[in-house]
Protein backbone atom coordinates (compact mmCIF):
# COMPACT_ATOMS: atom_id res chain seq x y z
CA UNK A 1 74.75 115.95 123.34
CA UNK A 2 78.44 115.42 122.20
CA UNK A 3 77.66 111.73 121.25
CA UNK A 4 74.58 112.86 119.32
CA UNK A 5 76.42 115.39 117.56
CA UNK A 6 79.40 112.70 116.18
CA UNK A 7 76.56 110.16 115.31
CA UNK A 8 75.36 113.14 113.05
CA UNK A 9 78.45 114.29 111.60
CA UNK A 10 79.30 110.86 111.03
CA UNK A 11 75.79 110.87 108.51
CA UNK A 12 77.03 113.88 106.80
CA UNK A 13 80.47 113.12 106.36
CA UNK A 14 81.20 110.07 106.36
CA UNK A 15 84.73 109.38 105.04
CA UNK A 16 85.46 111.98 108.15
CA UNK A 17 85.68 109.04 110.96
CA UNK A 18 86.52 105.95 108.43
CA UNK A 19 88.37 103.33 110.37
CA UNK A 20 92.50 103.68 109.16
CA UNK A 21 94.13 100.39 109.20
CA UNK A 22 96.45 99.57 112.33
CA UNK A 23 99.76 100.96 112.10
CA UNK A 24 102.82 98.92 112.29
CA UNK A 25 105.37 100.80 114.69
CA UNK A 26 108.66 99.94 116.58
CA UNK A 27 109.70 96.31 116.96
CA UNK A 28 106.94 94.71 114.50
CA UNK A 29 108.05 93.04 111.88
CA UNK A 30 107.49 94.65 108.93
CA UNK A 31 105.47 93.52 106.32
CA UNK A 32 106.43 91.64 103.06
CA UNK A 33 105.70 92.97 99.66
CA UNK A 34 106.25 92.36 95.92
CA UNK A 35 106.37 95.16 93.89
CA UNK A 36 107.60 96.81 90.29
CA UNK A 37 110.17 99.52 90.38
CA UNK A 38 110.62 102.41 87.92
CA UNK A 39 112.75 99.54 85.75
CA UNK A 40 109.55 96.60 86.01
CA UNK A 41 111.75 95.01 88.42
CA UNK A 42 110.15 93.43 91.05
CA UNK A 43 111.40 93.93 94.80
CA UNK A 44 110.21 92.51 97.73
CA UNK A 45 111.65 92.77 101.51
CA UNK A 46 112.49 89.58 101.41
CA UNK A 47 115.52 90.16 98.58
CA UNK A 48 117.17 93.21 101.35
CA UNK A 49 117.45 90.62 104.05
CA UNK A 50 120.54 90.91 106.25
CA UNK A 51 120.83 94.69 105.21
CA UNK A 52 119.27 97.74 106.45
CA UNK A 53 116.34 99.19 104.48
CA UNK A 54 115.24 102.71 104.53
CA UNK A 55 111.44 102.41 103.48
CA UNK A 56 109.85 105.80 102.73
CA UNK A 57 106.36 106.70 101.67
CA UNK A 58 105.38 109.56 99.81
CA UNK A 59 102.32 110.87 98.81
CA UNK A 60 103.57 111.70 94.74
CA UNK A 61 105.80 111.97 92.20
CA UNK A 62 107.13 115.55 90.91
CA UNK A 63 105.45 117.04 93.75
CA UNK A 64 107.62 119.69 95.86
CA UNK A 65 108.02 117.98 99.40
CA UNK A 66 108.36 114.33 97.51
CA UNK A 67 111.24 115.73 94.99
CA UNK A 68 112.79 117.44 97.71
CA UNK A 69 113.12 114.34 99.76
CA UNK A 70 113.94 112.15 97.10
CA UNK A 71 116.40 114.26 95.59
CA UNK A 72 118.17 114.32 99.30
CA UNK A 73 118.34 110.91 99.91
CA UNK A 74 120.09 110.61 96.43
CA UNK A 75 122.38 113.12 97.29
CA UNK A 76 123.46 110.95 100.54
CA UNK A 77 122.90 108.08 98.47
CA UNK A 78 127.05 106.69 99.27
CA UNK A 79 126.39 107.63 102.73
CA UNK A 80 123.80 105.00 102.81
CA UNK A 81 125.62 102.42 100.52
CA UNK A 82 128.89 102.88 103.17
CA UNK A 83 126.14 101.89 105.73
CA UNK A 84 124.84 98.49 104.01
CA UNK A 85 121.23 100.95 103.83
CA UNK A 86 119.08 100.21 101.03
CA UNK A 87 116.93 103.03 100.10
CA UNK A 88 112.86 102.10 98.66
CA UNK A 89 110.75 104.83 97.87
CA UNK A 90 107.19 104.01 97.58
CA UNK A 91 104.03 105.55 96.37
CA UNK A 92 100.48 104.60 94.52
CA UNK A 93 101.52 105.88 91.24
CA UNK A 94 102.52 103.49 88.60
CA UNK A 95 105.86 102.63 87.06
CA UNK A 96 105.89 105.02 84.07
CA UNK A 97 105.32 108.06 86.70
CA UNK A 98 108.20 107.02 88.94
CA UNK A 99 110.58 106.32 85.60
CA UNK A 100 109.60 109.54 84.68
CA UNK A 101 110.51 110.94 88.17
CA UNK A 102 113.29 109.10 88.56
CA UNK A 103 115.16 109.93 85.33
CA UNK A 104 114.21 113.75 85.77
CA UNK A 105 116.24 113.73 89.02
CA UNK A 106 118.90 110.97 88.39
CA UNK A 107 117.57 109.00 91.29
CA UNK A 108 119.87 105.75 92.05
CA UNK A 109 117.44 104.09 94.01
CA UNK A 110 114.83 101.55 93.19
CA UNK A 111 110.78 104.00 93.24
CA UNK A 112 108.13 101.21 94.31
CA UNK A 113 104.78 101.38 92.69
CA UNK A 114 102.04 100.42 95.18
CA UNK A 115 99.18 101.09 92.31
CA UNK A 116 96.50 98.75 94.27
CA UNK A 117 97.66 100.60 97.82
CA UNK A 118 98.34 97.02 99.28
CA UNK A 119 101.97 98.17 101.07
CA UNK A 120 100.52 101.44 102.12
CA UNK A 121 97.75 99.62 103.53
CA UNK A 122 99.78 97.00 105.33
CA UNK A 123 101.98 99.84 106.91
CA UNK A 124 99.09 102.27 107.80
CA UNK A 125 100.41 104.76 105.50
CA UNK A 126 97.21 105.24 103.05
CA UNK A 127 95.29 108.49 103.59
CA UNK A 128 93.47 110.79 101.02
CA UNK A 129 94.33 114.27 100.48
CA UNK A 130 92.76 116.53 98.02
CA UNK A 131 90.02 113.98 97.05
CA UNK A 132 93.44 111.46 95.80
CA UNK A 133 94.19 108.17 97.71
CA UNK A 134 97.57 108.48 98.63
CA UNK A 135 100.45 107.48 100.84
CA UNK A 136 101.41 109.80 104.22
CA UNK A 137 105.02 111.15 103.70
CA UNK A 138 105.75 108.54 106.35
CA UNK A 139 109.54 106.57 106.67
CA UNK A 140 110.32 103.29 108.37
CA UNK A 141 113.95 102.01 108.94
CA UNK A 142 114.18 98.43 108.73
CA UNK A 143 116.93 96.28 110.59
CA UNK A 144 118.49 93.31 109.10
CA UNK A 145 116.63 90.96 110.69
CA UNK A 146 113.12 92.35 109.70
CA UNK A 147 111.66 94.30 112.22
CA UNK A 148 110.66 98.02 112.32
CA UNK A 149 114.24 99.70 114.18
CA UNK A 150 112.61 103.53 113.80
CA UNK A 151 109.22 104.62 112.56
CA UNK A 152 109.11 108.17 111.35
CA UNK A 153 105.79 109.57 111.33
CA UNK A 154 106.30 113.29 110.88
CA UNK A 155 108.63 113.90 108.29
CA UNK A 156 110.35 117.62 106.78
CA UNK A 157 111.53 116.57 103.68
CA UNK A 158 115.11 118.31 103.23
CA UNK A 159 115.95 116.99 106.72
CA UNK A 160 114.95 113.54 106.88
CA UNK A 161 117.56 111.99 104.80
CA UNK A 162 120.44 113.32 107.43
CA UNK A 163 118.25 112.08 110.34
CA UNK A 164 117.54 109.03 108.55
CA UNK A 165 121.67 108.38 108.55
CA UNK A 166 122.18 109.53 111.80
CA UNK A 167 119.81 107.27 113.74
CA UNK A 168 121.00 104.46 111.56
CA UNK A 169 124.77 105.00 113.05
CA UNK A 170 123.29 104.75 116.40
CA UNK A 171 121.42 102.00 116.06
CA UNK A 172 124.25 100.23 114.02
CA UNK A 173 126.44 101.24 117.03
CA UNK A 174 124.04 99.71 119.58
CA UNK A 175 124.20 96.61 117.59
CA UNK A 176 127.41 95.78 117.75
């Protein structure tokens, strides 16, 4: 009875139980990209090599929980720099949205325009919510060398940036 019921719910809705891509998670190494910032400067991992990289997704620009996080990590935003931590925010809107974003809150760090979803996809970050296709507020701290150090999948917006720094000086303290 419970199978027949899915197999009918999956007729009637069928976005409801659409396959999400495979996550990356702890210890992978994290997928390359090549995208335009706020500036149409491209960035890919590839050019943070040898340097920590705080990679956080958010669903959009101007939105309360996204300005809210942003706005925190620029407020830490020496903290970071101290800690050889590059900060990459990334969502699906395009680079005239994040300039826009970015110069309303004097943000310091490079916005990443995924407009085709590609990152998002290779991450396991893309979701829809309200009928948009759109990053999960989702944040993954990326060691020198490449691979995933800390995955953050639930996220509160005016904390993360302080727990964001704080696991960073323990892992940089198990490092050496």
């Amino acid at each position: 009875m419970k199978r027949v019921l899915l197999i009918m719910l999956s007729f009637l809705m069928p976005g409801l139980f659409a396959a999400a891509a495979e996550q990356v998670t702890t210890g992978d190494i994290a997928p390359e990209f090549e995208l335009s910032d706020q500036d149409g400067q491209l960035h890919s991992l590839e050019d943070y090599r040898d340097q920590w990289v705080v990679l956080y997704f958010y669903p959009k620009d101007e939105t309360p929980g996204c300005t809210t996080e942003a706005c925190e990590f620029r407020d830490d935003i020496f903290e970071f720099r101290d800690r050889d931590a590059q900060i990459l925010g990334v969502s699906l809107d395009d680079v005239e949205s994040h300039q826009k974003f970015a110069e309303n809150h004097g943000l310091p760090f490079p916005l990443l325009a995924d407009i085709d979803g590609k990152a998002a996809d290779a991450y396991g970050v893309k979701t829809k919510m309200f009928g948009m296709t759109v990053a999960r507020r989702q944040t993954f701290l990326i060691a020198p060398d490449g691979t995933i150090a800390k995955h953050y999948k639930k996220v509160k917006p005016a904390e993360h940036s302080a727990e964001v720094l704080a696991d960073l000086d323990a892992l940089r303290a198990g490092s050496d």
